[in-house]
PDB file of N, CA and C in Angstrom:
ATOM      1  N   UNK A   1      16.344  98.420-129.538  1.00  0.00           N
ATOM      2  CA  UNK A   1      15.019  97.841-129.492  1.00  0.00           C
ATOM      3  C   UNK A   1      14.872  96.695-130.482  1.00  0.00           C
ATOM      4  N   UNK A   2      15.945  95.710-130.998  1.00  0.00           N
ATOM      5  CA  UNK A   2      15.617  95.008-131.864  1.00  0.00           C
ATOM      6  C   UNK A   2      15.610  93.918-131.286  1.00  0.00           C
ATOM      7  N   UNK A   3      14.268  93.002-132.295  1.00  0.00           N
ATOM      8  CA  UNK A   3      14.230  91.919-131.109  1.00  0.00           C
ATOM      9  C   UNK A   3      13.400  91.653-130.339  1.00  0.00           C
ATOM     10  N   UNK A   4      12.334  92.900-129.932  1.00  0.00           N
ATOM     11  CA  UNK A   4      11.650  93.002-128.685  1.00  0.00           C
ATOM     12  C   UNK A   4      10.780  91.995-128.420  1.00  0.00           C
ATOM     13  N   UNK A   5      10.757  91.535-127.909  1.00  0.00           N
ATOM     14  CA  UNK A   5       9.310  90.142-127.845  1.00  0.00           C
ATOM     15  C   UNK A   5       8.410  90.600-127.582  1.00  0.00           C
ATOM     16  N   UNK A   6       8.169  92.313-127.097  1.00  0.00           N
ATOM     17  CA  UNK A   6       6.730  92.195-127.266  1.00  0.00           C
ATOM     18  C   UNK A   6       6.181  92.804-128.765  1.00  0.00           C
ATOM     19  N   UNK A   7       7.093  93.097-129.491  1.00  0.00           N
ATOM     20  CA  UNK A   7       6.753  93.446-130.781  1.00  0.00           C
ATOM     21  C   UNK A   7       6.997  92.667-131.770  1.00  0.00           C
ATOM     22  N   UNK A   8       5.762  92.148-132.473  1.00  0.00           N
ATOM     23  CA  UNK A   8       6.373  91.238-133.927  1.00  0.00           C
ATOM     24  C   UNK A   8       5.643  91.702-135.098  1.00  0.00           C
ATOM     25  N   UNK A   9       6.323  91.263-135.991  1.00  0.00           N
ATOM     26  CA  UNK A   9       5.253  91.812-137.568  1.00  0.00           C
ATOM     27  C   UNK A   9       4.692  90.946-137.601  1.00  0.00           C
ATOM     28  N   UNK A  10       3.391  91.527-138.076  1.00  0.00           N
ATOM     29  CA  UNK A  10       1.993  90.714-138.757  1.00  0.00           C
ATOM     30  C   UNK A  10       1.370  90.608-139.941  1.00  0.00           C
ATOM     31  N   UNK A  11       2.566  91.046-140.828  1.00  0.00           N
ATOM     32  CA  UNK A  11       2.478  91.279-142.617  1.00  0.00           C
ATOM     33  C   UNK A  11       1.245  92.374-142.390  1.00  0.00           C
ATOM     34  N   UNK A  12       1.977  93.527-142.664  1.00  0.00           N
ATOM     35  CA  UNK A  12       1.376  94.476-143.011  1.00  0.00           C
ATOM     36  C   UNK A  12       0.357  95.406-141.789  1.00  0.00           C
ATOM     37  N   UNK A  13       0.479  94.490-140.446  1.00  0.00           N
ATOM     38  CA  UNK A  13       0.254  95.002-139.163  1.00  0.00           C
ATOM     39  C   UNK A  13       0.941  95.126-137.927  1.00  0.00           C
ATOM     40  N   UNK A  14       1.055  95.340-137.026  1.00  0.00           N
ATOM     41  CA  UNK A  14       2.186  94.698-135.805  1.00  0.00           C
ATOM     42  C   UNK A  14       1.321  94.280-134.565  1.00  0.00           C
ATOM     43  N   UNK A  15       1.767  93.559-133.928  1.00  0.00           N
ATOM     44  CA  UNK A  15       1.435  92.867-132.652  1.00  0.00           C
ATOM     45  C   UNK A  15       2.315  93.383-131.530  1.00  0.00           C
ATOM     46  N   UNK A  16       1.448  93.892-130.451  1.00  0.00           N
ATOM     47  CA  UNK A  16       2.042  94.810-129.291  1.00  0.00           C
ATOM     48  C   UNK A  16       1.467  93.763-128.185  1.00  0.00           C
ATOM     49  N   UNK A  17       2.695  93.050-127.098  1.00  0.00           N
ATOM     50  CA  UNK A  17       2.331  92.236-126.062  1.00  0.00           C
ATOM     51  C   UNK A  17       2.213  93.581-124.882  1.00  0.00           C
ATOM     52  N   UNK A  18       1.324  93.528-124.102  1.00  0.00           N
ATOM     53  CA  UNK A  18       1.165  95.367-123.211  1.00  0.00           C
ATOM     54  C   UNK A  18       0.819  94.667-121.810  1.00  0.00           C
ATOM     55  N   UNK A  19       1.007  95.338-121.035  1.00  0.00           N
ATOM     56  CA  UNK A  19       1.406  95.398-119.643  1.00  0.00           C
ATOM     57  C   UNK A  19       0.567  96.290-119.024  1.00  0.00           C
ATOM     58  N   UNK A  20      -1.034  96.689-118.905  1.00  0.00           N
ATOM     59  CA  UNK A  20      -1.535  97.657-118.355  1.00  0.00           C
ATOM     60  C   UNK A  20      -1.693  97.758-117.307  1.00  0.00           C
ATOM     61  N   UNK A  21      -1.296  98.972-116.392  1.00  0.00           N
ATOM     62  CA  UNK A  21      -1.702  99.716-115.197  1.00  0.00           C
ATOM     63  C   UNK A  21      -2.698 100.677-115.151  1.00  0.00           C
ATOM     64  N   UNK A  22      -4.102 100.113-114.684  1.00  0.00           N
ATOM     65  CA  UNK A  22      -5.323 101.373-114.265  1.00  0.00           C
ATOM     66  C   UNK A  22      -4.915 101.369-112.994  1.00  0.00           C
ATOM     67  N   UNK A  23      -6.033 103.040-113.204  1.00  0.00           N
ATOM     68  CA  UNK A  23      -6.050 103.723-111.900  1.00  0.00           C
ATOM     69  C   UNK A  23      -4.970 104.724-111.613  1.00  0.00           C
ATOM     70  N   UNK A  24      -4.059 105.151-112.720  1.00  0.00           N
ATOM     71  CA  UNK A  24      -2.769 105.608-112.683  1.00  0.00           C
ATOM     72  C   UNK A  24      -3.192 107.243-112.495  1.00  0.00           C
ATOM     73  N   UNK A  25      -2.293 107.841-112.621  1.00  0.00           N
ATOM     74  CA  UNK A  25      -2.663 109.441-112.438  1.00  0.00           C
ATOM     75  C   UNK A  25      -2.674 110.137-113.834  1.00  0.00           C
ATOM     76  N   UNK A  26      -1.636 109.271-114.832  1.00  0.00           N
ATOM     77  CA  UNK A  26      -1.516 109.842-116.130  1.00  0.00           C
ATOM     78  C   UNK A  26      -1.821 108.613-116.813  1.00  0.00           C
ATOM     79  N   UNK A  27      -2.111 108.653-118.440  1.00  0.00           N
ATOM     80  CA  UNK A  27      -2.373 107.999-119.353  1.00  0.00           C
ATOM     81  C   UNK A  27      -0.960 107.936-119.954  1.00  0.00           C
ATOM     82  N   UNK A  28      -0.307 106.795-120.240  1.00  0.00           N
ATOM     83  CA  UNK A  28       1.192 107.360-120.860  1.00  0.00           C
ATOM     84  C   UNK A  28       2.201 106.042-121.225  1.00  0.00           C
ATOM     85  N   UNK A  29       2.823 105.594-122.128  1.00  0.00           N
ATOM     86  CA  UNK A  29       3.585 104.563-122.203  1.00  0.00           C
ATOM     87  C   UNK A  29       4.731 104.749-120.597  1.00  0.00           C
ATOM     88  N   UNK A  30       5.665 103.841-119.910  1.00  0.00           N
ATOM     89  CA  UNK A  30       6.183 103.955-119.258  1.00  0.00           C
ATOM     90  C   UNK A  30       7.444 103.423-119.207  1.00  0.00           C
ATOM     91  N   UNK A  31       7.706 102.305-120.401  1.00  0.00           N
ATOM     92  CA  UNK A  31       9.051 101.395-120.677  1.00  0.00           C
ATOM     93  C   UNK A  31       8.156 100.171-120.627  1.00  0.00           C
ATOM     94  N   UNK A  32       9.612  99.448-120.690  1.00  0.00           N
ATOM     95  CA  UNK A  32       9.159  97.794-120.571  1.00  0.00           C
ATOM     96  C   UNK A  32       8.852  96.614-119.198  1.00  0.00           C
ATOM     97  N   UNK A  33       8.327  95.935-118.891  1.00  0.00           N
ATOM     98  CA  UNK A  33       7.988  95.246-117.999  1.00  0.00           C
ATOM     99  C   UNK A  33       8.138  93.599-118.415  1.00  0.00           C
ATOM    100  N   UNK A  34       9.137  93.194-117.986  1.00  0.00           N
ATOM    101  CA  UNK A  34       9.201  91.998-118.803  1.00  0.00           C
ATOM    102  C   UNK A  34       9.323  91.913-119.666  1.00  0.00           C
ATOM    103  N   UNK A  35       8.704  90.982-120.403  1.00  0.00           N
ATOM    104  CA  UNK A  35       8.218  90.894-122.228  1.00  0.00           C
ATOM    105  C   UNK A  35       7.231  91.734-122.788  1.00  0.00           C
ATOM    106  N   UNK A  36       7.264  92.452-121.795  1.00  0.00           N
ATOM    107  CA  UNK A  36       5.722  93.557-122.450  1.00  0.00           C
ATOM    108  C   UNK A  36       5.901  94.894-122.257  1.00  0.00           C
ATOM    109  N   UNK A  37       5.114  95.749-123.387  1.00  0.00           N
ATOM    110  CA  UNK A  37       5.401  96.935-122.972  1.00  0.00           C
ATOM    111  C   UNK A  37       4.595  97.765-121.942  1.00  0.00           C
ATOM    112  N   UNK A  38       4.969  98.536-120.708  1.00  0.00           N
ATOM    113  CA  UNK A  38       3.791  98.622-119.906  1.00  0.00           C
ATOM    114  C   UNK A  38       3.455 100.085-120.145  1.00  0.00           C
ATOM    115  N   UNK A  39       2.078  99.912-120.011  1.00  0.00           N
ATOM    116  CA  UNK A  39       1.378 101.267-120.272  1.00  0.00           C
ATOM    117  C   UNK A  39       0.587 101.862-118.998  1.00  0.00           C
ATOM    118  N   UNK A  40       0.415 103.132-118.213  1.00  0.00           N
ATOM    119  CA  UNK A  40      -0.489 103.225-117.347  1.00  0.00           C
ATOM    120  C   UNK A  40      -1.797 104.080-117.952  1.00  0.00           C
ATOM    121  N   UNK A  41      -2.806 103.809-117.080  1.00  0.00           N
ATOM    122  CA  UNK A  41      -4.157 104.222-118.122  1.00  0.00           C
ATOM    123  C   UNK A  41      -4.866 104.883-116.632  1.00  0.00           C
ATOM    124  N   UNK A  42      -5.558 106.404-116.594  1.00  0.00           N
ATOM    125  CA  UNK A  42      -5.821 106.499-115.957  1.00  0.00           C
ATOM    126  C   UNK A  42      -7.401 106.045-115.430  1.00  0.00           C
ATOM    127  N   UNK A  43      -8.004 105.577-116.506  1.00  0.00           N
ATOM    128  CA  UNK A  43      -9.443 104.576-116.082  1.00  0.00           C
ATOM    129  C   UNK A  43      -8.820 103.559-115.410  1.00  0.00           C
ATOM    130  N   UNK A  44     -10.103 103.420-114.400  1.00  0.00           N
ATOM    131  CA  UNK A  44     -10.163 101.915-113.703  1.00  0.00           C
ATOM    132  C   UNK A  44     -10.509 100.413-114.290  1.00  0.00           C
ATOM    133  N   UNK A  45     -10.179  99.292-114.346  1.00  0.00           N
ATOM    134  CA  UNK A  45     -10.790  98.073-114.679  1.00  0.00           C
ATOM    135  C   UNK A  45     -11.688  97.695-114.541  1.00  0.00           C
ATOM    136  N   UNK A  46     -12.987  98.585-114.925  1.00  0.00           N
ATOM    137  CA  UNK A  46     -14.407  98.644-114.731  1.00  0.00           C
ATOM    138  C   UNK A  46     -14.746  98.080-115.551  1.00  0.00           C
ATOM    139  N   UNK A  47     -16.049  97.358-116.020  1.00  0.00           N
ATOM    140  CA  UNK A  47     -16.801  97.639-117.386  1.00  0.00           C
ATOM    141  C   UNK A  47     -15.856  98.064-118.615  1.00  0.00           C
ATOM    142  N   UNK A  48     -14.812  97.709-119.089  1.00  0.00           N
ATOM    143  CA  UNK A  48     -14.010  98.065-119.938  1.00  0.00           C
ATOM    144  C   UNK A  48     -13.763  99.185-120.019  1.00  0.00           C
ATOM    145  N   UNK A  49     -13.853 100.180-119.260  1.00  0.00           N
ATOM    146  CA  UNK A  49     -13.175 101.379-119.237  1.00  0.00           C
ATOM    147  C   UNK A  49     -11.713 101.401-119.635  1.00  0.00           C
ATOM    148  N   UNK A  50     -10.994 100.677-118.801  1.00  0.00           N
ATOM    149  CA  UNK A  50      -9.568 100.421-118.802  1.00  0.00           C
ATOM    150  C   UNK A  50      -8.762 100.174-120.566  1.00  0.00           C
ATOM    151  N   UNK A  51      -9.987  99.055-121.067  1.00  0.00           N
ATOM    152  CA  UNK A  51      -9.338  98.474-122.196  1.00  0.00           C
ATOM    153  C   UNK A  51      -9.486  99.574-123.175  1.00  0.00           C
ATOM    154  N   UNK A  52     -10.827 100.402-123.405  1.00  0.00           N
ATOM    155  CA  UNK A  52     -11.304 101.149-123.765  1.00  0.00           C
ATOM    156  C   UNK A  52     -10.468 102.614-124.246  1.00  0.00           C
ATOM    157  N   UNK A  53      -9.848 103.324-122.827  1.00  0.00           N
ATOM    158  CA  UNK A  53      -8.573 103.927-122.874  1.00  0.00           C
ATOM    159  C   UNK A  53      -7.814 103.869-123.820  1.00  0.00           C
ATOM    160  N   UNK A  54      -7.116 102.474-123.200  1.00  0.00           N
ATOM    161  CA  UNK A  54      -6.023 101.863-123.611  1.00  0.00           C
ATOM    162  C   UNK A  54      -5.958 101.742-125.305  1.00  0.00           C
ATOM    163  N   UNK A  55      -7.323 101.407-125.968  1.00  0.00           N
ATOM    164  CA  UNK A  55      -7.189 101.571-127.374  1.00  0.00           C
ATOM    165  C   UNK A  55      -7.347 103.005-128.205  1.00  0.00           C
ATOM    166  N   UNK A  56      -8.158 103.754-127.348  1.00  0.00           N
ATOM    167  CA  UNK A  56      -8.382 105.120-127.672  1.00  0.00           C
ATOM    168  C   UNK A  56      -6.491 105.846-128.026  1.00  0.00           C
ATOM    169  N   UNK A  57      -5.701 105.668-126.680  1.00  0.00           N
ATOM    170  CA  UNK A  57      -4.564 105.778-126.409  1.00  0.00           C
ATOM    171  C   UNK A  57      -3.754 105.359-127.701  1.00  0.00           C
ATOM    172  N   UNK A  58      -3.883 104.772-127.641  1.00  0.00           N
ATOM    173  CA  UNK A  58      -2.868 103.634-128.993  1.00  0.00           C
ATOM    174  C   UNK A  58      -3.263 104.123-130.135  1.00  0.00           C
ATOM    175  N   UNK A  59      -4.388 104.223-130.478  1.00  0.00           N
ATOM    176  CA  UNK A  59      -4.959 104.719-132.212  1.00  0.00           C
ATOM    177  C   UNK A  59      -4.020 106.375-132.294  1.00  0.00           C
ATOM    178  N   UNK A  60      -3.949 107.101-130.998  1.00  0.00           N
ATOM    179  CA  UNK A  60      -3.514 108.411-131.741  1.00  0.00           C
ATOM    180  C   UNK A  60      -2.411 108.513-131.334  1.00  0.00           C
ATOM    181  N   UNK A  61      -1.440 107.780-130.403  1.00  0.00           N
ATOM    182  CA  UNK A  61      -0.444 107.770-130.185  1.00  0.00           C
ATOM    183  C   UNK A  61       0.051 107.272-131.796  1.00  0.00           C
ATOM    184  N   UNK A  62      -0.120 105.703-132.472  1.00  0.00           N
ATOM    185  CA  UNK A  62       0.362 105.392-133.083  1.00  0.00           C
ATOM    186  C   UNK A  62      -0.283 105.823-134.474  1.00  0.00           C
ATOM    187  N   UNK A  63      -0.819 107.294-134.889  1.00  0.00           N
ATOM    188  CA  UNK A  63      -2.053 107.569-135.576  1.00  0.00           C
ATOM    189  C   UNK A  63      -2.300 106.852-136.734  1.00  0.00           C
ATOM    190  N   UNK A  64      -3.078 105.960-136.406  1.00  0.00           N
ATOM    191  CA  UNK A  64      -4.245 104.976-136.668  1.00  0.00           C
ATOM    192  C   UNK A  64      -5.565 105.596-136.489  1.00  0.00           C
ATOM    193  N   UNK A  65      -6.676 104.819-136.756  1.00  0.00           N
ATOM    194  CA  UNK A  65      -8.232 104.610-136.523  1.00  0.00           C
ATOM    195  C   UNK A  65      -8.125 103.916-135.361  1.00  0.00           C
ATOM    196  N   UNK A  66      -9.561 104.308-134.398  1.00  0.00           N
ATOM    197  CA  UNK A  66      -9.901 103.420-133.635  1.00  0.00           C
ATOM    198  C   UNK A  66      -9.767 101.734-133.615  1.00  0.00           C
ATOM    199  N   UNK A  67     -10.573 102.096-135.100  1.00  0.00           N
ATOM    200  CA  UNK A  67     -11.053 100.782-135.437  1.00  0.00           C
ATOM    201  C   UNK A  67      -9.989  99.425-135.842  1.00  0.00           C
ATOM    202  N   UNK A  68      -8.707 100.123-136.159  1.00  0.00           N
ATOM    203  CA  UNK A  68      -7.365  99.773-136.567  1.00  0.00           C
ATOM    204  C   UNK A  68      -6.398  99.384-135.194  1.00  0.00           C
ATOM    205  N   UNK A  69      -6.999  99.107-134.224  1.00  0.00           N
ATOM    206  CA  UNK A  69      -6.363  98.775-132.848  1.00  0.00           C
ATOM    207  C   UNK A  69      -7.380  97.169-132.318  1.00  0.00           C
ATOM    208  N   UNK A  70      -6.620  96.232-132.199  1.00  0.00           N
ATOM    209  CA  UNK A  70      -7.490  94.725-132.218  1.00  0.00           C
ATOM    210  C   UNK A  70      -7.084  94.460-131.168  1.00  0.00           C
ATOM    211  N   UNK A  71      -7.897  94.116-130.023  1.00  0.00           N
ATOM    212  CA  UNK A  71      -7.789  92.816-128.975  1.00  0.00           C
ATOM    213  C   UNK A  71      -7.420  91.727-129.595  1.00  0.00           C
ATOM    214  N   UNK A  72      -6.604  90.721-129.612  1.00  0.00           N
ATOM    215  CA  UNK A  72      -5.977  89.697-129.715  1.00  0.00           C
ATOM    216  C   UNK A  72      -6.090  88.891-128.423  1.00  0.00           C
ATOM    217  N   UNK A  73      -5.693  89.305-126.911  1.00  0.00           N
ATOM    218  CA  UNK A  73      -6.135  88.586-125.861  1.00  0.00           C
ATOM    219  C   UNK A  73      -6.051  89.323-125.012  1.00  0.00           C
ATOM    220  N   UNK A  74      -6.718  89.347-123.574  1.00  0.00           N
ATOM    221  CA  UNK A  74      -6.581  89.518-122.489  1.00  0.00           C
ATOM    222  C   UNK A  74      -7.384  90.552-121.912  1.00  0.00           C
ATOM    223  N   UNK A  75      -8.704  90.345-122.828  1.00  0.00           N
ATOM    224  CA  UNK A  75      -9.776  91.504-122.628  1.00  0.00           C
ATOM    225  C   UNK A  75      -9.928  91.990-120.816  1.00  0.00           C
ATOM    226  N   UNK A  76     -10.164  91.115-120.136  1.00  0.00           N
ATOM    227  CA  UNK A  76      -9.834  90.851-118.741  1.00  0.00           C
ATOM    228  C   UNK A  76      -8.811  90.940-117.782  1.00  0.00           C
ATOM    229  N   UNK A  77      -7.874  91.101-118.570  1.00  0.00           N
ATOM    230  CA  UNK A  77      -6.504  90.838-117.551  1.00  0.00           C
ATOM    231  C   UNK A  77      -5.474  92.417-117.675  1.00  0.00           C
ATOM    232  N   UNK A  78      -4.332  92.335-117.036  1.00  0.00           N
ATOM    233  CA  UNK A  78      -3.583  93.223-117.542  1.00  0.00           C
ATOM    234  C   UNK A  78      -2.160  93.034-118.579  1.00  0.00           C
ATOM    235  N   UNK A  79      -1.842  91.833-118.870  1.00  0.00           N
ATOM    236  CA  UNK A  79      -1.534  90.668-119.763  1.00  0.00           C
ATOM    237  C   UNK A  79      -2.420  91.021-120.926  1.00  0.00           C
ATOM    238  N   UNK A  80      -1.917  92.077-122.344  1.00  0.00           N
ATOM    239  CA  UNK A  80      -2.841  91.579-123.527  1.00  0.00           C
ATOM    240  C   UNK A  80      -2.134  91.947-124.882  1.00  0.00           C
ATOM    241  N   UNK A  81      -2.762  91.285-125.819  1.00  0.00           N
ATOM    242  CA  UNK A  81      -1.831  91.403-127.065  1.00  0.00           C
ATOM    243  C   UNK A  81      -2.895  92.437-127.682  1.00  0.00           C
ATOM    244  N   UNK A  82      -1.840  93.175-128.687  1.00  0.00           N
ATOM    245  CA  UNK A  82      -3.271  94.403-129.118  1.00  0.00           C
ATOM    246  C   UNK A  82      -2.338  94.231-130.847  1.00  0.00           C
ATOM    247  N   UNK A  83      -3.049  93.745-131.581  1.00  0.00           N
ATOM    248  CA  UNK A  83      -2.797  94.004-133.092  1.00  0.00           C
ATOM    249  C   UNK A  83      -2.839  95.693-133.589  1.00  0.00           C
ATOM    250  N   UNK A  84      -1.931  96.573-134.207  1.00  0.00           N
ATOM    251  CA  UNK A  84      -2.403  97.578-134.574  1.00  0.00           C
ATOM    252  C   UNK A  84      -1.935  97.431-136.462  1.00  0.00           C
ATOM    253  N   UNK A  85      -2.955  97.661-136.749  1.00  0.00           N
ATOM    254  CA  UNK A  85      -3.422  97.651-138.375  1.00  0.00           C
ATOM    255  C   UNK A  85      -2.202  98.699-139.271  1.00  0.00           C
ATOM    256  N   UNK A  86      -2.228  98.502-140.541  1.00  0.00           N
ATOM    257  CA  UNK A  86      -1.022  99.626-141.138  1.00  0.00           C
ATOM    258  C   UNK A  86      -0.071  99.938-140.538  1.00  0.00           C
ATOM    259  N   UNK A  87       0.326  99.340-140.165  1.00  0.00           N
ATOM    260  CA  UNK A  87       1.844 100.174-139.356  1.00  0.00           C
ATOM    261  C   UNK A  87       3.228  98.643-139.408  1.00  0.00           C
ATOM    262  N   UNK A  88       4.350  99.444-139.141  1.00  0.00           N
ATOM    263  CA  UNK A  88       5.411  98.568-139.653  1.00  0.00           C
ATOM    264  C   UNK A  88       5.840  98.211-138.095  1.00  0.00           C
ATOM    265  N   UNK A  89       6.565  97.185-137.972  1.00  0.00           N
ATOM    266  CA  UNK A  89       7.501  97.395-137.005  1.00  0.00           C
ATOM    267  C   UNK A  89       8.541  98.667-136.329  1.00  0.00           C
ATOM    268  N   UNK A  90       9.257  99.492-138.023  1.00  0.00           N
ATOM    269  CA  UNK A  90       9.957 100.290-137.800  1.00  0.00           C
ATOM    270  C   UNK A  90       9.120 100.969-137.313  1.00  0.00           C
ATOM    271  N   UNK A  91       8.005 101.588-137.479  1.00  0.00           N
ATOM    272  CA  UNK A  91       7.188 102.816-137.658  1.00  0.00           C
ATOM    273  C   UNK A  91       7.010 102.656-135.943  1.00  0.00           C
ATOM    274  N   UNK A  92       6.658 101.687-135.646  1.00  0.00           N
ATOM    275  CA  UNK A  92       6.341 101.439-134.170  1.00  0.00           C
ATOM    276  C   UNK A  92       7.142 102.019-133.174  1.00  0.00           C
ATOM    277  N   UNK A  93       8.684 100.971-133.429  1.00  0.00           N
ATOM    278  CA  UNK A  93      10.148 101.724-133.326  1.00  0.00           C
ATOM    279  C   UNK A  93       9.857 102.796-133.159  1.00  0.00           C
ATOM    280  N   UNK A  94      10.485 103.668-134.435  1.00  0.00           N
ATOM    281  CA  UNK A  94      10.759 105.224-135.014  1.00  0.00           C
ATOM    282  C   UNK A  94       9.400 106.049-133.462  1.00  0.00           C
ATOM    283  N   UNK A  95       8.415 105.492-133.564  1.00  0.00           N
ATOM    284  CA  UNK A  95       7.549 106.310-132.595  1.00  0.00           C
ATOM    285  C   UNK A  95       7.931 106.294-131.192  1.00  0.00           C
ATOM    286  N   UNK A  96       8.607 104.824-130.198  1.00  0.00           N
ATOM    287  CA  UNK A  96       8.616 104.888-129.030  1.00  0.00           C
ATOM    288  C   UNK A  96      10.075 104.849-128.868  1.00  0.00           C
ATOM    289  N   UNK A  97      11.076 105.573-129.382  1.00  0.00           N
ATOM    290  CA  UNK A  97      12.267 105.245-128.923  1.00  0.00           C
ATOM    291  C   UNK A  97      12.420 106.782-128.397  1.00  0.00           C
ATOM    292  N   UNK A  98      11.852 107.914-127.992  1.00  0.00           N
ATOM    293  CA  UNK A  98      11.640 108.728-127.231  1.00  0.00           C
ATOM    294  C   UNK A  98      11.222 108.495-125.798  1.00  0.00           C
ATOM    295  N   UNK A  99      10.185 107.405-126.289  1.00  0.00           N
ATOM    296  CA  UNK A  99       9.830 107.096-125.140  1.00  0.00           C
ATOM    297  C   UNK A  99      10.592 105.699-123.746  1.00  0.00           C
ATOM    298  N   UNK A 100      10.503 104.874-124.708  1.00  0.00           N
ATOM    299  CA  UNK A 100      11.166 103.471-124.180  1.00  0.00           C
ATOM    300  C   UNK A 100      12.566 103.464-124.502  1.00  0.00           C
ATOM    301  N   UNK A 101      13.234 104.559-125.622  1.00  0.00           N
ATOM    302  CA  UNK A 101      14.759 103.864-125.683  1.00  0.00           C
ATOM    303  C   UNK A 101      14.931 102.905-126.420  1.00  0.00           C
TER     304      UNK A 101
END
């Protein structure tokens, strides 16, 4: 996993490029998609339901605060960068290489 373009350090935070799928059956990281990591979320792209998830998801996956998970871009799209606060690159690593390899 070194290298990943969708992961970079942000001095003292990391930057996650994400790939979301609503409407899925499970909530769950799934591997990579391109340059991004793709996630499926089982909310729809309603009214921010979707994004909503998606940060709920991330704070306790990567245990963080809510509040410690940042839109960076793509409030709208499934294309988005999500800043997560305190956390290292490794730490990021060390958490999804169960999952992604």
């Amino acid at each position: 996993m070194k290298n990943s373009p969708w992961l970079k350090d942000r001095s003292g935070s990391v930057e996650l490029r994400i790939h979301c799928q609503p409407r899925a059956s499970k909530t769950e990281i799934v591997g990579i998609h391109g340059e991004s990591l793709k996630i499926r979320l089982v909310s729809p792209p309603i009214e921010g339901e979707a994004n909503s998830e998606l940060f709920r998801f991330l704070s306790r996956y990567f245990g963080v605060l809510r509040k410690e998970v940042l839109n960076l871009s793509g409030k709208g799209a499934r294309q988005k960068r999500v800043l997560i606060k305190g956390k290292t690159v490794q730490n990021i690593q060390d958490r999804l290489i169960p999952t992604v390899g």
